[in-house]
Protein backbone atom coordinates (compact mmCIF):
# COMPACT_ATOMS: atom_id res chain seq x y z
CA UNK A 1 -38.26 30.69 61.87
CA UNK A 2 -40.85 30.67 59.46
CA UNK A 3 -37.29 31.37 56.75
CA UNK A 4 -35.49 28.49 57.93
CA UNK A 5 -38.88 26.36 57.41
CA UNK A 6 -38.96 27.73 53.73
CA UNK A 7 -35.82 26.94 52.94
CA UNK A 8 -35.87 23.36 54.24
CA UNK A 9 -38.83 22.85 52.63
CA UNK A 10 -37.61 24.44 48.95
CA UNK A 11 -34.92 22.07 49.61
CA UNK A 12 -36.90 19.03 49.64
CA UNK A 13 -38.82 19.86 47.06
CA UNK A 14 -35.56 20.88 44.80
CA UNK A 15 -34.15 17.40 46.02
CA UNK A 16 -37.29 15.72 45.17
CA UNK A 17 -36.92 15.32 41.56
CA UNK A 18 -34.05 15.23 38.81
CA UNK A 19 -34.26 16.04 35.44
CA UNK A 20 -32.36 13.47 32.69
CA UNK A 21 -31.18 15.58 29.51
CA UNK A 22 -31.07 13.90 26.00
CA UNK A 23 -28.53 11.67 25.87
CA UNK A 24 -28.15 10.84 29.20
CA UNK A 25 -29.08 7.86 31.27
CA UNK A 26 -29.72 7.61 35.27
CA UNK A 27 -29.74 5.03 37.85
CA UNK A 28 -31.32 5.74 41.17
CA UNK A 29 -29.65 4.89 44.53
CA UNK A 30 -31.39 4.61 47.73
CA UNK A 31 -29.37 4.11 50.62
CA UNK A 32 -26.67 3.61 48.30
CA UNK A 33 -28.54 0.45 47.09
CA UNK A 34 -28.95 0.60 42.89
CA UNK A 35 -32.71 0.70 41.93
CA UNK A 36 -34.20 -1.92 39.39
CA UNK A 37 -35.05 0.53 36.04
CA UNK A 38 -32.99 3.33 34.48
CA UNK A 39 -33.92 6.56 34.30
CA UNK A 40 -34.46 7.85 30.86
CA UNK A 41 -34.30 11.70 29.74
CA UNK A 42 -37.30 13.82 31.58
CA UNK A 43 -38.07 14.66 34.83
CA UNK A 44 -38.00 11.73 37.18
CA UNK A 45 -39.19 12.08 41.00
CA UNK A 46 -36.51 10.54 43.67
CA UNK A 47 -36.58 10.55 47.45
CA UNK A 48 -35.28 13.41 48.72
CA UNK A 49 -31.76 13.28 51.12
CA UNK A 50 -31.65 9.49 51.16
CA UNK A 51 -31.69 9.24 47.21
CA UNK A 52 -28.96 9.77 44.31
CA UNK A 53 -28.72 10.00 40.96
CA UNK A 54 -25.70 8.46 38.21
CA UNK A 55 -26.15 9.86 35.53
CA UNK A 56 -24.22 8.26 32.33
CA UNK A 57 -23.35 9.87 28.90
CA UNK A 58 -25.48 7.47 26.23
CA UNK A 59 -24.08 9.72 22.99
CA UNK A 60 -20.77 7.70 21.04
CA UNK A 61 -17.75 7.90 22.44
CA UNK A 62 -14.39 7.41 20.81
CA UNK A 63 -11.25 6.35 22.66
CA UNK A 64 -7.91 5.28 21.14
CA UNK A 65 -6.72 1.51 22.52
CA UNK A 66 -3.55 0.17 21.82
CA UNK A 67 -3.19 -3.30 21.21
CA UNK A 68 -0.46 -6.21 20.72
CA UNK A 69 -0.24 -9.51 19.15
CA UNK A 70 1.51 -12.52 17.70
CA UNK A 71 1.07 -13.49 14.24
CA UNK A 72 0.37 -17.10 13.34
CA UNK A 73 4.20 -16.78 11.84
CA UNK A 74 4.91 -15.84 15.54
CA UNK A 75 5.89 -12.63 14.29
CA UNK A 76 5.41 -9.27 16.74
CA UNK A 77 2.09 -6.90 15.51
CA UNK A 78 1.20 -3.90 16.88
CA UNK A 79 -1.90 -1.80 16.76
CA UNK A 80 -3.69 1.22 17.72
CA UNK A 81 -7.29 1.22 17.18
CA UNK A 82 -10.03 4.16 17.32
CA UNK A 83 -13.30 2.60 18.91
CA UNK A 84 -16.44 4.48 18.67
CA UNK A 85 -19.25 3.00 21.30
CA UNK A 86 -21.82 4.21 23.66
CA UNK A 87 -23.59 2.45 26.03
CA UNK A 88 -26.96 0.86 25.89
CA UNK A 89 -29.34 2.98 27.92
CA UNK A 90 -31.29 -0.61 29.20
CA UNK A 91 -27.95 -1.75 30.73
CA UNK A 92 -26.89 1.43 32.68
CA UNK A 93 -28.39 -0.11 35.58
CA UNK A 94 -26.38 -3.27 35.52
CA UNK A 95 -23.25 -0.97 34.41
CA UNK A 96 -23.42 1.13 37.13
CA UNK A 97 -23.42 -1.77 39.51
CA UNK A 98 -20.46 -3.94 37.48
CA UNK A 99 -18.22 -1.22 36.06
CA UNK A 100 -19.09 2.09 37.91
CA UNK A 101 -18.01 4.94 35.83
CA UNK A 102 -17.26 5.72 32.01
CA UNK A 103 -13.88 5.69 32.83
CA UNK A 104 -13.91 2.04 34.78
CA UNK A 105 -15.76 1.29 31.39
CA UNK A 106 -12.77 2.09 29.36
CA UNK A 107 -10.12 0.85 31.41
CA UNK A 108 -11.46 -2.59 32.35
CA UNK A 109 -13.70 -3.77 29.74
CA UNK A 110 -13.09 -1.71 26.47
CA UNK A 111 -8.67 -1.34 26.61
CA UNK A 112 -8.16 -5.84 27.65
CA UNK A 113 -11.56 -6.63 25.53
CA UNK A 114 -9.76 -4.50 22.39
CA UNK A 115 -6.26 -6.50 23.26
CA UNK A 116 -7.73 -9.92 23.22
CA UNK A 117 -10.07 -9.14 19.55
CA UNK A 118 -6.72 -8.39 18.13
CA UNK A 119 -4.76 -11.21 19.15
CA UNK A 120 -8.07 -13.04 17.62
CA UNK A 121 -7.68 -11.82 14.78
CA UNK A 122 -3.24 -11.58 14.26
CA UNK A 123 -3.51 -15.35 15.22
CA UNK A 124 -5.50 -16.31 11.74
CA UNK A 125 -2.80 -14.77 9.16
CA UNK A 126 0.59 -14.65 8.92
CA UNK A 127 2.28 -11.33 8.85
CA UNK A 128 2.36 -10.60 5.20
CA UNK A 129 -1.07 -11.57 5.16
CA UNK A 130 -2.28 -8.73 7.63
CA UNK A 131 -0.40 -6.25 5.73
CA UNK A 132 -2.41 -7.30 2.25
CA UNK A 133 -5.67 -8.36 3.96
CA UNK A 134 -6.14 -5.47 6.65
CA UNK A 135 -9.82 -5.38 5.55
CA UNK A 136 -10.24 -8.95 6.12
CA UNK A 137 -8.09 -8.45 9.53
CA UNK A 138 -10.47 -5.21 10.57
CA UNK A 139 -13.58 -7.67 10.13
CA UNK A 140 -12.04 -9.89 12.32
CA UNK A 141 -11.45 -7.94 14.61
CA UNK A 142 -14.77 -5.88 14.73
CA UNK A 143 -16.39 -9.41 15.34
CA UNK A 144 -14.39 -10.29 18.53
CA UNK A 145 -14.92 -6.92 20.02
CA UNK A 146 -18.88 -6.56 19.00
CA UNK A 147 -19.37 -10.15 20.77
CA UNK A 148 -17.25 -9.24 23.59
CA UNK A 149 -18.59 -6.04 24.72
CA UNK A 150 -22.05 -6.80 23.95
CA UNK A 151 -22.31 -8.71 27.37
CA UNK A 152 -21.76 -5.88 29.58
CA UNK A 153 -24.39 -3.56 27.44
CA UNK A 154 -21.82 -1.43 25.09
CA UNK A 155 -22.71 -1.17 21.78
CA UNK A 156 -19.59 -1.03 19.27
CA UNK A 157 -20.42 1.52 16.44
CA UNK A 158 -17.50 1.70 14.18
CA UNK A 159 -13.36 0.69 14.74
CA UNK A 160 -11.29 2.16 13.00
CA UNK A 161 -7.23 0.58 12.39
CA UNK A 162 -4.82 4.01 13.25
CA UNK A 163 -1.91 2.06 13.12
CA UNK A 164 -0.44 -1.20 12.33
CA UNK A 165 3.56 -1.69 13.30
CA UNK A 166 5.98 -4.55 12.74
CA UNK A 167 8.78 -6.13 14.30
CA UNK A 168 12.11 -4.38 12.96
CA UNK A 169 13.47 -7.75 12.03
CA UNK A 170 9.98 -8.35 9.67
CA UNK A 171 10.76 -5.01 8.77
CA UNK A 172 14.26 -5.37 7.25
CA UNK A 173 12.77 -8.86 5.66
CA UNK A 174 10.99 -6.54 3.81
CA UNK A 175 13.26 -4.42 2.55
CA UNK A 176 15.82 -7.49 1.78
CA UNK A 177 12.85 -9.08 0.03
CA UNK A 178 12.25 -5.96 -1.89
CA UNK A 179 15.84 -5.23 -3.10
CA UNK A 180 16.07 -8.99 -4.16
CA UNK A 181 12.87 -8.85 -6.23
CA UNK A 182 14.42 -5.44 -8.16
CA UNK A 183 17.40 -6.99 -8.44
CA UNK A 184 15.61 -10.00 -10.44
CA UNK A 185 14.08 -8.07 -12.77
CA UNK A 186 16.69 -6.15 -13.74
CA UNK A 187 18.36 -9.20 -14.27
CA UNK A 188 15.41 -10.43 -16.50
CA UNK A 189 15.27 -6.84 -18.26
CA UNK A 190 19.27 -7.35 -19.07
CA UNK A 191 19.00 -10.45 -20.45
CA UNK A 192 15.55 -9.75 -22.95
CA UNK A 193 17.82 -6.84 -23.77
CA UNK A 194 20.57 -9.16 -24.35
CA UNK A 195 19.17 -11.73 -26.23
CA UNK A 196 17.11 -8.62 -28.52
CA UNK A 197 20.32 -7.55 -29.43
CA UNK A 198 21.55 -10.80 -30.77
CA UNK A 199 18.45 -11.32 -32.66
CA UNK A 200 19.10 -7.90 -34.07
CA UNK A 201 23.17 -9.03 -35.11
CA UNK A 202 21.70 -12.30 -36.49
CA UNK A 203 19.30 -10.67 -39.07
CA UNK A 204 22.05 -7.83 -39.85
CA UNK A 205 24.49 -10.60 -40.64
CA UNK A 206 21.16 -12.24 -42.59
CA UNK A 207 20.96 -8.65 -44.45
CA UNK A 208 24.77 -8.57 -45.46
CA UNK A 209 24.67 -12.40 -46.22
CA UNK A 210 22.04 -11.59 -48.43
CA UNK A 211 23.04 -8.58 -49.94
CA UNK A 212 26.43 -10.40 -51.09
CA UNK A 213 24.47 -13.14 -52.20
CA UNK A 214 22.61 -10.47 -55.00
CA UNK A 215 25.70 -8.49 -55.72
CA UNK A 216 27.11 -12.23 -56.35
CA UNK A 217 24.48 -12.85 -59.04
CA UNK A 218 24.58 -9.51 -60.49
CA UNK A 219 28.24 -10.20 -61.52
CA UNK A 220 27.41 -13.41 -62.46
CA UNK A 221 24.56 -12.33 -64.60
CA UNK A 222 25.36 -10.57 -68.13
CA UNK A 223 25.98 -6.92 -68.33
CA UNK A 224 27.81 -7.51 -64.68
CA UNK A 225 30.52 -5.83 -66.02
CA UNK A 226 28.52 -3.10 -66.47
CA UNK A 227 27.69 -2.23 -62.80
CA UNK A 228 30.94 -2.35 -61.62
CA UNK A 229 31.86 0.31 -64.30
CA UNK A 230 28.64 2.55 -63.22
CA UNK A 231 30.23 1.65 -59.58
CA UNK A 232 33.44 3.35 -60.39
CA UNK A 233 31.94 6.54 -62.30
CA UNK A 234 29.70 7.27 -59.09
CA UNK A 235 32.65 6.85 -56.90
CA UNK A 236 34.44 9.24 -59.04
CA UNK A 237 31.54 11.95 -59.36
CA UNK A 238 31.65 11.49 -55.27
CA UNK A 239 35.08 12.53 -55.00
CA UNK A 240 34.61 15.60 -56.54
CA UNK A 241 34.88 15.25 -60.16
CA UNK A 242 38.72 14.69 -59.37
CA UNK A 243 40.90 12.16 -61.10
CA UNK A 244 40.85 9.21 -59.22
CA UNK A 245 43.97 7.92 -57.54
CA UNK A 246 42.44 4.29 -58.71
CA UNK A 247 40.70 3.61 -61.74
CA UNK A 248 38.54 0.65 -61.75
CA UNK A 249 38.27 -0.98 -65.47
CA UNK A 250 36.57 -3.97 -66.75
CA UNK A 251 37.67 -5.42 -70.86
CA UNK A 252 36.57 -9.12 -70.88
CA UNK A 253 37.62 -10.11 -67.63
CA UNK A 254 35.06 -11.09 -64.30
CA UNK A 255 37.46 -9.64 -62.41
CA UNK A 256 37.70 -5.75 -62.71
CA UNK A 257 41.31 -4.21 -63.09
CA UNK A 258 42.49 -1.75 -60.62
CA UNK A 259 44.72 0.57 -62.40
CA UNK A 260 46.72 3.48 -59.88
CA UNK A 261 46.90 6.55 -62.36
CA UNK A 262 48.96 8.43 -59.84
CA UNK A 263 51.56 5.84 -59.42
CA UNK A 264 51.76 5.19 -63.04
CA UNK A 265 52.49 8.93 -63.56
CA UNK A 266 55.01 8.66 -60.85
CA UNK A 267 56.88 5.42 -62.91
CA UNK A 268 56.64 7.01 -66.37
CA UNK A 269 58.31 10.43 -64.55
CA UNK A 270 61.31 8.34 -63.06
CA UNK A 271 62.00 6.27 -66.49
CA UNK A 272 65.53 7.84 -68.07
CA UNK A 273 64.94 9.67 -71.24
């Protein structure tokens, strides 16, 4: 007898009391009736068998939410978004009796709350516009969601943007667009290239235009003669020192005198003695 009295009694005792660990949050339940005041981390004194205890997690969480939009181009945007939250210890009360448990948390507030920041935030640029201003399209979003879950006592940390996808037709627009603008600048490179290389064919025929024009004078000028001779003996030297099949000869004349030594040999061989 006096065992069975102990043990009810050690049991009232051990059911008189719970102990909150860091990070953790409690709401009391009489009767299954939520108490007013949350139960922070210590030891906290309860009634025993009529009373219970929720305890929440208060650290950060992090759960993954996809999300889906329209553009204001009406084009299709998809996301998948890393948000890190916990809840606010002074609301656990009002969470327990709204949402229930974490996982009620995620499900109904966090996951629609996440889908309806985004489409906030898709709606204000067009498609190419979230691709090069996904900063400015984060901020956005981080906004709607901090206001949003604020109200029902969860504190968003940090977001973070996993993924962003596109429609497949935005997606070969892309790649079209992308092709198109190589294609235009190699159009633009063959044409500098182009119009380089007639510069270049205008000043060579500038050079030779010149060049004649100074070889003209030098003819013109006196001692002409002269340089057509010097001409002829460099030509020779360049053959090899050999007799030249066509001997170039100036005597009082502008015009120098080709002279064929070879084919004068040939005619003075095939005159009759």
């Amino acid at each position: 007898m006096l065992s069975f009295l102990a043990i009810v009694g050690l049991a009232l005792v051990t059911s008189s009391f719970v102990i909150i660990n860091p990070g953790q949050a409690g709401v009391l339940s009489i009767l299954g009736k939520s108490q007013d005041g949350v139960l922070l981390e210590g030891i906290h004194l309860k009634p025993p068998l009529v009373s219970t205890v929720d305890v929440y997690d208060v650290t950060v969480q992090k759960f993954e939410v996809p999300a889906q939009s329209s553009t204001k181009d009406l084009q299709d945007l998809s996301g998948r978004f890393a948000i890190n939250f916990r809840l606010d210890p002074t609301e656990v009360v009002n969470i327990r009796r709204t949402q229930g448990t974490l996982e009620n948390i995620v499900s109904k507030i966090v996951a629609p709350q996440t889908q309806e920041s985004f489409k906030i935030a898709a709606a204000r640029r067009t498609v190419e516009e979230a691709i090069t201003q996904r900063a400015e399209l984060k901020q956005d979003f981080d906004d709607a969601l901090t206001f949003r879950l604020d109200k029902y006592g969860i504190l968003v940390l940090d977001t973070s943007v996993v993924d962003l996808t596109f429609s497949t037709e935005f997606a070969k627009a892309v790649e079209d667009k992308q092709i198109a603008e190589q294609r235009a600048r190699r159009a633009v490179y063959i044409a500098q290239e182009a119009e380089q290389e007639a510069q270049a064919e205008i000043n060579r025929a500038k050079g030779r235009a010149e060049a004649q024009r100074l070889i003209a004078e030098t003819l013109k000028a006196k001692g002409g003669q002269l340089v057509l001779q010097k001409e002829a003996i460099e030509a020779w030297k360049g053959g090899g020192a050999q007799v030249p099949r066509v001997l170039v000869m100036g005597q009082g004349s502008n015009v120098p005198l080709l002279f064929d030594l070879q084919q004068a040999a040939s005619d003075e061989a095939d005159q009759p003695g």
